[in-house]
C-alpha atoms as a PDB file:
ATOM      1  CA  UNK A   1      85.626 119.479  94.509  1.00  0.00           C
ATOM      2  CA  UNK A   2      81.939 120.518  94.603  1.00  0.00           C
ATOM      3  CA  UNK A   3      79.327 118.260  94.573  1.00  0.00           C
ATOM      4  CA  UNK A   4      76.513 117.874  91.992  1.00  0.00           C
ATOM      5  CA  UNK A   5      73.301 118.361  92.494  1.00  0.00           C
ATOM      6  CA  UNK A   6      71.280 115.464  91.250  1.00  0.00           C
ATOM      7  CA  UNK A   7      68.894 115.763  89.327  1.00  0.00           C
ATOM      8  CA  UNK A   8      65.197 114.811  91.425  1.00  0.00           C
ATOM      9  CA  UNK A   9      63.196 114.085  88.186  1.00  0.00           C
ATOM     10  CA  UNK A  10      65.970 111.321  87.538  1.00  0.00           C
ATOM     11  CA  UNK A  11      67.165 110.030  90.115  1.00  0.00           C
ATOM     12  CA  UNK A  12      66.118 108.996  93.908  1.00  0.00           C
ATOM     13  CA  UNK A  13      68.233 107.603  96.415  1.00  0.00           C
ATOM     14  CA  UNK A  14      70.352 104.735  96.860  1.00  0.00           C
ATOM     15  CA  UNK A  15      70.897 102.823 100.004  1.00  0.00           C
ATOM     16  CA  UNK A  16      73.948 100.990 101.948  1.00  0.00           C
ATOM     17  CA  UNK A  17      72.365  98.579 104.870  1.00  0.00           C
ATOM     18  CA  UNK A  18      75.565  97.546 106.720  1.00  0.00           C
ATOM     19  CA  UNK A  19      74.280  94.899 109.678  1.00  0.00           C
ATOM     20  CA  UNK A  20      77.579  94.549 112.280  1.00  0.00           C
ATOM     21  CA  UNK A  21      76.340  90.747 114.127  1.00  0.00           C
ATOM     22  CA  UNK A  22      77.099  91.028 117.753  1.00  0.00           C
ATOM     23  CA  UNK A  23      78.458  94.222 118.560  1.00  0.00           C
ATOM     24  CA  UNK A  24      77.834  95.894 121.600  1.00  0.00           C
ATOM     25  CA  UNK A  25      77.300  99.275 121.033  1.00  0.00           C
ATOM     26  CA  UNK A  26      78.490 100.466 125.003  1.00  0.00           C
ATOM     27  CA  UNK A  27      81.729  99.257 123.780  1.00  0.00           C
ATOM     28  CA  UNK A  28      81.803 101.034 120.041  1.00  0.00           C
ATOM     29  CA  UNK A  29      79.840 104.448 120.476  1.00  0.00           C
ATOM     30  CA  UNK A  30      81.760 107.455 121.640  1.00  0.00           C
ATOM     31  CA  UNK A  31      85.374 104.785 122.337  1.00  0.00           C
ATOM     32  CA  UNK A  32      87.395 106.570 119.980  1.00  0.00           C
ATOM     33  CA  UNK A  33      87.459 103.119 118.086  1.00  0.00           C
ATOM     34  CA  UNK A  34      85.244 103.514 115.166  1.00  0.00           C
ATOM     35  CA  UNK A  35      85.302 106.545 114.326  1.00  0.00           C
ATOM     36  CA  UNK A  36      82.942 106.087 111.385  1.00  0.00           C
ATOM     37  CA  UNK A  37      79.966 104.437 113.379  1.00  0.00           C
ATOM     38  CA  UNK A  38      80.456 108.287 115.840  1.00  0.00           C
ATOM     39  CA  UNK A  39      80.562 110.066 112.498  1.00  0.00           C
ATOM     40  CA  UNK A  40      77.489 108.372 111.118  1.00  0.00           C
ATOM     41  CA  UNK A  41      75.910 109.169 114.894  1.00  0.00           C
ATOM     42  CA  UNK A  42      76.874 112.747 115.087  1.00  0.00           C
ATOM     43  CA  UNK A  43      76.163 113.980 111.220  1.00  0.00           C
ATOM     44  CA  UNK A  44      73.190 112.223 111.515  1.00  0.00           C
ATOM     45  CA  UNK A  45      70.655 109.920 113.663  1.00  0.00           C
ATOM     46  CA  UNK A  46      69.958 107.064 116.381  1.00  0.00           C
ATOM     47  CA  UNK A  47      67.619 104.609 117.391  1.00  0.00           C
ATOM     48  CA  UNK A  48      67.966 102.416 119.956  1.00  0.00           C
ATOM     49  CA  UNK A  49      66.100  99.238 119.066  1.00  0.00           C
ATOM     50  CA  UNK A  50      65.000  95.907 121.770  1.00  0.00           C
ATOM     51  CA  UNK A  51      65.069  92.983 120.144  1.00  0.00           C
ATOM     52  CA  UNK A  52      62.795  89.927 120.679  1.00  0.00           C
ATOM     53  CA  UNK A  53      63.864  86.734 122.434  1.00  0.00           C
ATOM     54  CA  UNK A  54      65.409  84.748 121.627  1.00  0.00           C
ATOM     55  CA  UNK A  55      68.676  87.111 120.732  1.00  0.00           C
ATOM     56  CA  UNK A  56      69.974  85.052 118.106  1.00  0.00           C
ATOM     57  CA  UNK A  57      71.342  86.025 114.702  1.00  0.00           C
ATOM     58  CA  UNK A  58      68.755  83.946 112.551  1.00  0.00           C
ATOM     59  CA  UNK A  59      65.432  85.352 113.936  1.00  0.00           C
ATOM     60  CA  UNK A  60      67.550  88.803 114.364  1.00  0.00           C
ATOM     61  CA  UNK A  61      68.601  89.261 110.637  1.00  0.00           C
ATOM     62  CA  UNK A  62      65.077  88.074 109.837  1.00  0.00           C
ATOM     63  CA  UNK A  63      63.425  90.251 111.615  1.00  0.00           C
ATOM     64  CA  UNK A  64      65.404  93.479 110.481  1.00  0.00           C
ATOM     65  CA  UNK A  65      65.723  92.501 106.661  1.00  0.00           C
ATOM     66  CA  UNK A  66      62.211  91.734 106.108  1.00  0.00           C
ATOM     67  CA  UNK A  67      60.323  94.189 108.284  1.00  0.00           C
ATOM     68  CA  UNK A  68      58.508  90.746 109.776  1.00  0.00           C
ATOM     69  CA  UNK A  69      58.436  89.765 113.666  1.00  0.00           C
ATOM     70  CA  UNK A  70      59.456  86.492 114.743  1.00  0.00           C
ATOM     71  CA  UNK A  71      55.966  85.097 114.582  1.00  0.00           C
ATOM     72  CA  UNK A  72      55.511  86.163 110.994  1.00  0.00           C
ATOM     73  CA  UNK A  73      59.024  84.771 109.689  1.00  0.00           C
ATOM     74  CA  UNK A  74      59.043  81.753 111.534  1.00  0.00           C
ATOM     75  CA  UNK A  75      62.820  81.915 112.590  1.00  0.00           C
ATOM     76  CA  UNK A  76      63.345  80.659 115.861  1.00  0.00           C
ATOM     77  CA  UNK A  77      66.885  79.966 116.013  1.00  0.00           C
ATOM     78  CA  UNK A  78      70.020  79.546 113.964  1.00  0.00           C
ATOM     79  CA  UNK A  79      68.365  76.124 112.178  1.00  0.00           C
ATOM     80  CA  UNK A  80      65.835  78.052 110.283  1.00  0.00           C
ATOM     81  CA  UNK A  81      63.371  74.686 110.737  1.00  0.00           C
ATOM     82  CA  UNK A  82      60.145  75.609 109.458  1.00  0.00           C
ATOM     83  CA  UNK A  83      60.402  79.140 108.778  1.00  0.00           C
ATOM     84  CA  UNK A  84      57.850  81.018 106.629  1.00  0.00           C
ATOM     85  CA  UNK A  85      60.660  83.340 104.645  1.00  0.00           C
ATOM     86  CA  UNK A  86      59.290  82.640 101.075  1.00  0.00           C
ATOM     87  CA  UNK A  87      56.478  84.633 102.080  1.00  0.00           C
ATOM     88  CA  UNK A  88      58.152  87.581 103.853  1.00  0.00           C
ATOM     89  CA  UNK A  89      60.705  89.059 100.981  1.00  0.00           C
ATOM     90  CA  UNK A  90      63.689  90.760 102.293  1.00  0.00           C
ATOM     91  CA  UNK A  91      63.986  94.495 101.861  1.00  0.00           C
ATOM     92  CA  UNK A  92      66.231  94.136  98.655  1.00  0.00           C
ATOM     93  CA  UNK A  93      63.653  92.119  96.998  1.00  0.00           C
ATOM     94  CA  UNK A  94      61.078  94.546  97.653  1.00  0.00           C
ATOM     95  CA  UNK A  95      62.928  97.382  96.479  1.00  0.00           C
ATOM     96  CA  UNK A  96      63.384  95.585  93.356  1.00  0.00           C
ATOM     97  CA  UNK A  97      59.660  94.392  93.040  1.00  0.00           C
ATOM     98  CA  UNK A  98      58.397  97.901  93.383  1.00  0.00           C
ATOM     99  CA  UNK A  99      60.914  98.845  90.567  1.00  0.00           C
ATOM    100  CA  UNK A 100      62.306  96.411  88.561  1.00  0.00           C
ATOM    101  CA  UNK A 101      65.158  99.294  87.370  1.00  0.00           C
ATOM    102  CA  UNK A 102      65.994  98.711  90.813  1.00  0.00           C
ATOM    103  CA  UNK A 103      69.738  97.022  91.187  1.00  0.00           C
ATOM    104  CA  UNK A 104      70.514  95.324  94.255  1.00  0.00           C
ATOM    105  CA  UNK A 105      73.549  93.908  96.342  1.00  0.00           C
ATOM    106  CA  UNK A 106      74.099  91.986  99.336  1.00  0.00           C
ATOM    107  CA  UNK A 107      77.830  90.638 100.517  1.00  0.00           C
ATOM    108  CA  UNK A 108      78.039  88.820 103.573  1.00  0.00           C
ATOM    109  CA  UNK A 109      80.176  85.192 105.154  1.00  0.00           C
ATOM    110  CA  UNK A 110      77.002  84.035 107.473  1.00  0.00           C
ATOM    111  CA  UNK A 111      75.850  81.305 105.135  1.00  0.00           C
ATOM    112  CA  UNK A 112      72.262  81.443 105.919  1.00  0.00           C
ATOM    113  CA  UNK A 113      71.893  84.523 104.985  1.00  0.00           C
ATOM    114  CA  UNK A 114      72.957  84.215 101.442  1.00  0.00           C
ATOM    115  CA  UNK A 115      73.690  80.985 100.378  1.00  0.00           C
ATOM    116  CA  UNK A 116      70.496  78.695  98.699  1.00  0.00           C
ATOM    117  CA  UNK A 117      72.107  75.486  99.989  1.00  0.00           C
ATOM    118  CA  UNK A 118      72.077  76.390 103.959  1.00  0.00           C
ATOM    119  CA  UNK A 119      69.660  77.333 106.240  1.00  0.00           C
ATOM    120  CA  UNK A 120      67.227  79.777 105.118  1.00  0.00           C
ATOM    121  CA  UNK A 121      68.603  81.801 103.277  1.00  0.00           C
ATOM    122  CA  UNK A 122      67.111  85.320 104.512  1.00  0.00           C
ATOM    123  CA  UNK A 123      68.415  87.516 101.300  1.00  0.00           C
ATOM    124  CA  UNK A 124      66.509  85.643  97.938  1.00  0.00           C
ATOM    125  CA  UNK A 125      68.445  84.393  96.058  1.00  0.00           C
ATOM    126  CA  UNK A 126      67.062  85.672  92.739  1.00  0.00           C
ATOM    127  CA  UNK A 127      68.232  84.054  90.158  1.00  0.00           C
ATOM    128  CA  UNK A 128      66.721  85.693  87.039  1.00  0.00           C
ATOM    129  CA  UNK A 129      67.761  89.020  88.284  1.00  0.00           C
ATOM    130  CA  UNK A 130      71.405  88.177  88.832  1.00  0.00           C
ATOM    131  CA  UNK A 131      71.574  87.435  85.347  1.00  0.00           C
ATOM    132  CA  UNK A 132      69.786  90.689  84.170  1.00  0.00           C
ATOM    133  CA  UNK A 133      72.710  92.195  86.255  1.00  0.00           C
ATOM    134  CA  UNK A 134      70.208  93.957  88.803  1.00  0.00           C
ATOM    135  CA  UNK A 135      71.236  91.413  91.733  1.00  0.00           C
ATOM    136  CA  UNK A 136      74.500  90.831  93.151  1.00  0.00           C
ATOM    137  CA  UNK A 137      75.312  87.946  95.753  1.00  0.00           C
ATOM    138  CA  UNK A 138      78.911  88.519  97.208  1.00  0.00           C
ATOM    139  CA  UNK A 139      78.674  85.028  99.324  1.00  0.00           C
ATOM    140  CA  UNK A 140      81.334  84.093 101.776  1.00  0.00           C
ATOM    141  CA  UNK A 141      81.726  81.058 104.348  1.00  0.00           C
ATOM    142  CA  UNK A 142      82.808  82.379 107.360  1.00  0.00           C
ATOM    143  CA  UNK A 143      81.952  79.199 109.514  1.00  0.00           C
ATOM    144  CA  UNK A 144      84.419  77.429 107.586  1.00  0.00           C
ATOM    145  CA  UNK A 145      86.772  79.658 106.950  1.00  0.00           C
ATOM    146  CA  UNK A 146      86.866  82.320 109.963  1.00  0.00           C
ATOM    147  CA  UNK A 147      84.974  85.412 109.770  1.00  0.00           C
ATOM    148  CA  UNK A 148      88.013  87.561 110.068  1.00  0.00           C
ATOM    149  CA  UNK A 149      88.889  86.258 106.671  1.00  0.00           C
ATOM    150  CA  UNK A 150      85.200  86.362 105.336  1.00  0.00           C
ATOM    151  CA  UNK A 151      84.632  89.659 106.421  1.00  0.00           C
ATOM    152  CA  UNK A 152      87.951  91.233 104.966  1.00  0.00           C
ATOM    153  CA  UNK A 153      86.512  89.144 101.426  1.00  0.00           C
ATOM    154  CA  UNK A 154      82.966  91.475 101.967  1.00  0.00           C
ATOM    155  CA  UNK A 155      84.441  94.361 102.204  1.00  0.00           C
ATOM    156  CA  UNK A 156      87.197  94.158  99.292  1.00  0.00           C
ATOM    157  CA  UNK A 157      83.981  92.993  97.110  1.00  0.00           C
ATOM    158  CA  UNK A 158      81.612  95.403  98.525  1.00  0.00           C
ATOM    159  CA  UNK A 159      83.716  98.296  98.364  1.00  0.00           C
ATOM    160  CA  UNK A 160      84.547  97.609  94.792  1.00  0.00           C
ATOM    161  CA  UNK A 161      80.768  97.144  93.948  1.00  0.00           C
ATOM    162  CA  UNK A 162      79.584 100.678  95.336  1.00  0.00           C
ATOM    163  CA  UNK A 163      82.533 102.125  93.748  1.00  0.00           C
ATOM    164  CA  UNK A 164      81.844 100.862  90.212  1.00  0.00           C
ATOM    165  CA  UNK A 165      78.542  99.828  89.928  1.00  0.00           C
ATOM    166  CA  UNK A 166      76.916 101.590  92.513  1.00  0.00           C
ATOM    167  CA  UNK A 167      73.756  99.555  93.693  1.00  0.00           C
ATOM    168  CA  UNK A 168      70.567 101.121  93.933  1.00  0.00           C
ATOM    169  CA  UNK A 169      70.210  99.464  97.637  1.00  0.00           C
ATOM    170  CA  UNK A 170      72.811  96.819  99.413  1.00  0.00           C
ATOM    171  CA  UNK A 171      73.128  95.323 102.321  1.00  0.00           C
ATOM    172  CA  UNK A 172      76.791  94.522 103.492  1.00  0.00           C
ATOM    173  CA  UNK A 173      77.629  91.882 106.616  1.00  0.00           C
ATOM    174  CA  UNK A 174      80.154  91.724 109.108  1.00  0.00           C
ATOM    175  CA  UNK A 175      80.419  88.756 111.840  1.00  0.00           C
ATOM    176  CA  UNK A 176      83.911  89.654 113.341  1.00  0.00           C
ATOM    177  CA  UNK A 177      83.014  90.972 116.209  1.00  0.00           C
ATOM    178  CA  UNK A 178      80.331  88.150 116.815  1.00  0.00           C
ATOM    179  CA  UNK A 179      82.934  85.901 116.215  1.00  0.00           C
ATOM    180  CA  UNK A 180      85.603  87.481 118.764  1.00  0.00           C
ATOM    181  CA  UNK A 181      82.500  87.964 121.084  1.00  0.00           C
ATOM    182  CA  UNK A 182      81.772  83.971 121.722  1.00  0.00           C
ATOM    183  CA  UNK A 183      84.930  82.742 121.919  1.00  0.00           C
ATOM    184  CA  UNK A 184      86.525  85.594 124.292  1.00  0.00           C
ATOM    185  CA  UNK A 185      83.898  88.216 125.503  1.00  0.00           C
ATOM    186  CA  UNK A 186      83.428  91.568 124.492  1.00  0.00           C
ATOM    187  CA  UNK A 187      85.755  92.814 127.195  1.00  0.00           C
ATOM    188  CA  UNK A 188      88.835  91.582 125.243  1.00  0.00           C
ATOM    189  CA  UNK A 189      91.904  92.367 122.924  1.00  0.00           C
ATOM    190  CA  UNK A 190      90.460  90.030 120.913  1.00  0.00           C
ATOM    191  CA  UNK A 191      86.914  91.918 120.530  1.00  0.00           C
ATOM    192  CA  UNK A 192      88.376  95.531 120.846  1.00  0.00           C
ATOM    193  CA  UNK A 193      90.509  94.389 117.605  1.00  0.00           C
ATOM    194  CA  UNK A 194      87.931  92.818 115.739  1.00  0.00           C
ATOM    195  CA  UNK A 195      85.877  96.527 116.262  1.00  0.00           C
ATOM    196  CA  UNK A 196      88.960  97.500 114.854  1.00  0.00           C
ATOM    197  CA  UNK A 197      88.925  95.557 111.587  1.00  0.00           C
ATOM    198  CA  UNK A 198      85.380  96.378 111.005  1.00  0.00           C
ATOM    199  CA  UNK A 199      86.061 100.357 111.236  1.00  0.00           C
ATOM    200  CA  UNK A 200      88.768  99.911 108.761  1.00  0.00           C
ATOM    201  CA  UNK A 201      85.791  98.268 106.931  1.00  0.00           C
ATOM    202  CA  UNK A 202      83.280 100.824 107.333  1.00  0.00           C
ATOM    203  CA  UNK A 203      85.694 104.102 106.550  1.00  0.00           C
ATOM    204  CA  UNK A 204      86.290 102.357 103.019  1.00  0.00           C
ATOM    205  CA  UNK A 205      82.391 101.884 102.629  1.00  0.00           C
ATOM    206  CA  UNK A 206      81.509 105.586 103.826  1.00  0.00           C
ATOM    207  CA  UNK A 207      84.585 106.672 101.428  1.00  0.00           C
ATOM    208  CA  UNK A 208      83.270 104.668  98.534  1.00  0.00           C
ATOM    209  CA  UNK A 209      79.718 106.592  99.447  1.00  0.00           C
ATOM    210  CA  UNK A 210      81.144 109.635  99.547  1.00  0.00           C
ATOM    211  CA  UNK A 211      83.288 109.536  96.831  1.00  0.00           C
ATOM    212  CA  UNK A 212      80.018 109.175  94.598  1.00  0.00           C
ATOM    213  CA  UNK A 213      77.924 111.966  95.812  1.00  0.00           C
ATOM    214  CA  UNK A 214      80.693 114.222  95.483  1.00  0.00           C
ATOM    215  CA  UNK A 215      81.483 112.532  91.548  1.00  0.00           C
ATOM    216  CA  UNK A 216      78.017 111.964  90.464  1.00  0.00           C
ATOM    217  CA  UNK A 217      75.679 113.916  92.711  1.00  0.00           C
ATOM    218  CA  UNK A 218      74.224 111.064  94.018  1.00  0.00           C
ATOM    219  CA  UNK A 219      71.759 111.104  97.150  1.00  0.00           C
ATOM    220  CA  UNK A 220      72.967 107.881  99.553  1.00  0.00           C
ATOM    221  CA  UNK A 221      71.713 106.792 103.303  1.00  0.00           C
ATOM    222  CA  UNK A 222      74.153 104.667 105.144  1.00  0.00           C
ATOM    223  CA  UNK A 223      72.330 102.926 107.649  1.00  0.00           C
ATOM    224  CA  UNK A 224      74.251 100.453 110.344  1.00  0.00           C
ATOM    225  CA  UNK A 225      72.725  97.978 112.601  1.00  0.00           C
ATOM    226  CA  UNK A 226      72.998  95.057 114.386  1.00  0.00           C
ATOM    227  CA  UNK A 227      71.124  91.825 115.412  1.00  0.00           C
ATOM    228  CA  UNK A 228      71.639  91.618 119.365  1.00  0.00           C
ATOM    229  CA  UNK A 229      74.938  92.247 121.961  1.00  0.00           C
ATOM    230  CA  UNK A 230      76.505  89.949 124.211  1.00  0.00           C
ATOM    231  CA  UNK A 231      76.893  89.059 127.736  1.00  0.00           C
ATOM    232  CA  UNK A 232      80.236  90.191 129.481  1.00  0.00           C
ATOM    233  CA  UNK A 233      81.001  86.742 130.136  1.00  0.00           C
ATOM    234  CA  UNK A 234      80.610  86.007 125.619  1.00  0.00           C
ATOM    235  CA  UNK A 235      77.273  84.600 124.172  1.00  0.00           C
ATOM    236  CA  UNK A 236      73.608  85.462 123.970  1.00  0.00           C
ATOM    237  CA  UNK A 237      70.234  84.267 123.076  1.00  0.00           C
ATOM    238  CA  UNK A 238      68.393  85.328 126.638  1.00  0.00           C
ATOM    239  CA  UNK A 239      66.312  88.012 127.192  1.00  0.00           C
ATOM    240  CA  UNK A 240      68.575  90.434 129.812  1.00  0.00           C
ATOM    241  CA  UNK A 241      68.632  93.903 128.526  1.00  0.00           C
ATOM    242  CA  UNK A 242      72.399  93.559 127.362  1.00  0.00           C
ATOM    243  CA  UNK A 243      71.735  91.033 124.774  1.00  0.00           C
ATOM    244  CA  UNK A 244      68.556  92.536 123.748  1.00  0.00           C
ATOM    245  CA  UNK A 245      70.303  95.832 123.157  1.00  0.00           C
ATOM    246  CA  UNK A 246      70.385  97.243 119.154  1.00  0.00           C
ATOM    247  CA  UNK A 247      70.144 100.087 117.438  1.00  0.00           C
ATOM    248  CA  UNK A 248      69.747 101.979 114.438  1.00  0.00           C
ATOM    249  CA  UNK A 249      72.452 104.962 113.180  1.00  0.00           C
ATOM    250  CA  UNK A 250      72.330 106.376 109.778  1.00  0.00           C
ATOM    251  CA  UNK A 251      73.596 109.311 107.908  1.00  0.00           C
ATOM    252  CA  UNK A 252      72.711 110.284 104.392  1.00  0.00           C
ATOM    253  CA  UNK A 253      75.253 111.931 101.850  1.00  0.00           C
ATOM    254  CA  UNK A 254      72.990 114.673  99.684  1.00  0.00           C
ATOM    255  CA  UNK A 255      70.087 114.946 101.655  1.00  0.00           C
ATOM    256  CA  UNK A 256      68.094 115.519 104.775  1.00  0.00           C
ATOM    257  CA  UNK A 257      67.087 113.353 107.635  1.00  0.00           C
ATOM    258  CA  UNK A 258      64.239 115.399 108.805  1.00  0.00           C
ATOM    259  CA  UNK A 259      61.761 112.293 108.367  1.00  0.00           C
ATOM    260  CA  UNK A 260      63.725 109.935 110.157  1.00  0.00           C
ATOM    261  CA  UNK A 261      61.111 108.761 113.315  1.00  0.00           C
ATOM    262  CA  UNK A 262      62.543 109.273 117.129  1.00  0.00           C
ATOM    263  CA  UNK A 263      61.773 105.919 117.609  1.00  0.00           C
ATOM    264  CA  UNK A 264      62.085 102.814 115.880  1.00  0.00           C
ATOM    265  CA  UNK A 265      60.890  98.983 116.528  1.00  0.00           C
ATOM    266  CA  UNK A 266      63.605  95.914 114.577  1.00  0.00           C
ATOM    267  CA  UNK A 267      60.692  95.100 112.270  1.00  0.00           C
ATOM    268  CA  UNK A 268      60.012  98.953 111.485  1.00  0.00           C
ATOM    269  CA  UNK A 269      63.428  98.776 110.047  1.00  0.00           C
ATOM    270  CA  UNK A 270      62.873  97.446 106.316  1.00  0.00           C
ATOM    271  CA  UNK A 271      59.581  99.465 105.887  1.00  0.00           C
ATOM    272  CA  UNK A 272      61.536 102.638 106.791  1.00  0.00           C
ATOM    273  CA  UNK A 273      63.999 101.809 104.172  1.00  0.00           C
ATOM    274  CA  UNK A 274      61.672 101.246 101.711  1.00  0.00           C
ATOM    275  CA  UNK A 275      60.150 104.433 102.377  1.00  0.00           C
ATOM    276  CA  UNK A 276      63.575 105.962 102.136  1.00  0.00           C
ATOM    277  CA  UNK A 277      63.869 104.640  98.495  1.00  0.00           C
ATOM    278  CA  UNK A 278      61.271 106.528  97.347  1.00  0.00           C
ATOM    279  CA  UNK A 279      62.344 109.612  98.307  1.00  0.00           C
END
């Protein structure tokens, strides 16, 4: 089938954000077991990003989804005590108030990153545009219920989002490996399978993309990240160069890359994307 050719007057484009908590990227990239985060990587590019200390998820995720450092958000650990994140809109919400066409997504089972009655949350809630229809919260409690489960809830919701609705830009969470990572250590079964989960994850997300540039003629970037890695032994929140370790790959279906920077700081992130939206 041959793909359309949008139409630039009309259309500009859309945006997949797919943050992976906790992975180690030594122990993904170039493995043979995710094949999709090597395809993104090869058809397109890669930063390697250092994130600030501490290397926790809250002032991670902050940092990447609002384009703010950890002085300017506030975020200093997974409590979210005293944080400043009503005055440093996430990258969905600023897509939306520089376009209020704009229709936005975000799925994730991390509670504070989605949910109004935890910590936080990061993502705005946005009330007034869910009911236009221009926002969509997929919100899942993987705490509670085991991100393995969670995460498997995401994707089935994201998956069926992109396909039928199409977002203008999402973002799309996976803990999994995060998950496997404390409680075992990245050099496990248990991690290596919960890499394998989220591949399965990812090759229905990149299929989904695809799917609609070849259908529609639709320009996408998918973009995948994540917030920190772990220590051989499981854990991380210090400052060695392991858990500090992040990156940046993204591909873009329809379009070229050739303004993508060679290098790349966590907070540069969101700005970059918002750049990306405008085409």
């Amino acid at each position: 089938m041959s793909a359309k050719i949008p139409n630039p007057k009309t259309s500009r484009p859309k945006i997949a954000l797919v943050g992976i908590d906790g992975l180690r990227i030594d122990l993904a990239r170039g493995t043979g077991r995710m094949p999709t985060l090597d395809a993104v990587i090869g058809q397109g590019v890669f930063n390697e990003l250092v994130m600030e200390v501490p290397t926790l998820s809250g002032p991670g995720w902050s940092t990447l989804l609002t384009g703010s450092t950890h002085a300017e958000h506030g975020v200093r650990d997974n409590k979210f005590v005293g944080h400043a994140l009503l005055h440093r809109p996430d990258f969905l919400s600023r897509a939306y108030f520089a376009d209020q066409s704009t229709t936005t997504m975000v799925a994730a089972g991390w509670p504070p990153l989605v949910d109004p009655a935890d910590a936080g949350p990061v993502i705005w809630e946005r009330r007034e545009q869910q009911r236009s229809g221009h926002h969509r919260v997929i919100a899942r409690d993987g705490e509670t219920y085991g991100y393995q489960i969670a995460d498997a809830q995401v994707a089935d919701h994201a998956v069926d989002v992109l396909a039928g609705k199409g977002p203008d830009v999402s973002f799309i969470y996976f803990c999994d490996a995060d998950d496997e990572g404390h409680v075992y250590g990245p050099h496990t079964p248990q991690y290596a399978a919960a890499l394998d989960r989220i591949e399965g994850h990812l090759s229905r997300i990149a299929a989904a993309i695809r799917r609609r540039m070849e259908e529609l003629g639709e320009d996408w970037y998918l973009v995948l990240t994540t917030d920190h890695g772990h220590l051989d032994a499981g854990g991380h929140g210090g400052d060695s160069a392991v858990e500090r370790a992040s990156f940046v790959a993204a591909t873009r279906f329809g379009g070229s890359l050739e303004h993508w920077p060679e290098a790349l700081a966590p907070a540069g992130l969101t700005p970059l994307l918002l750049e990306c939206r405008q085409g």
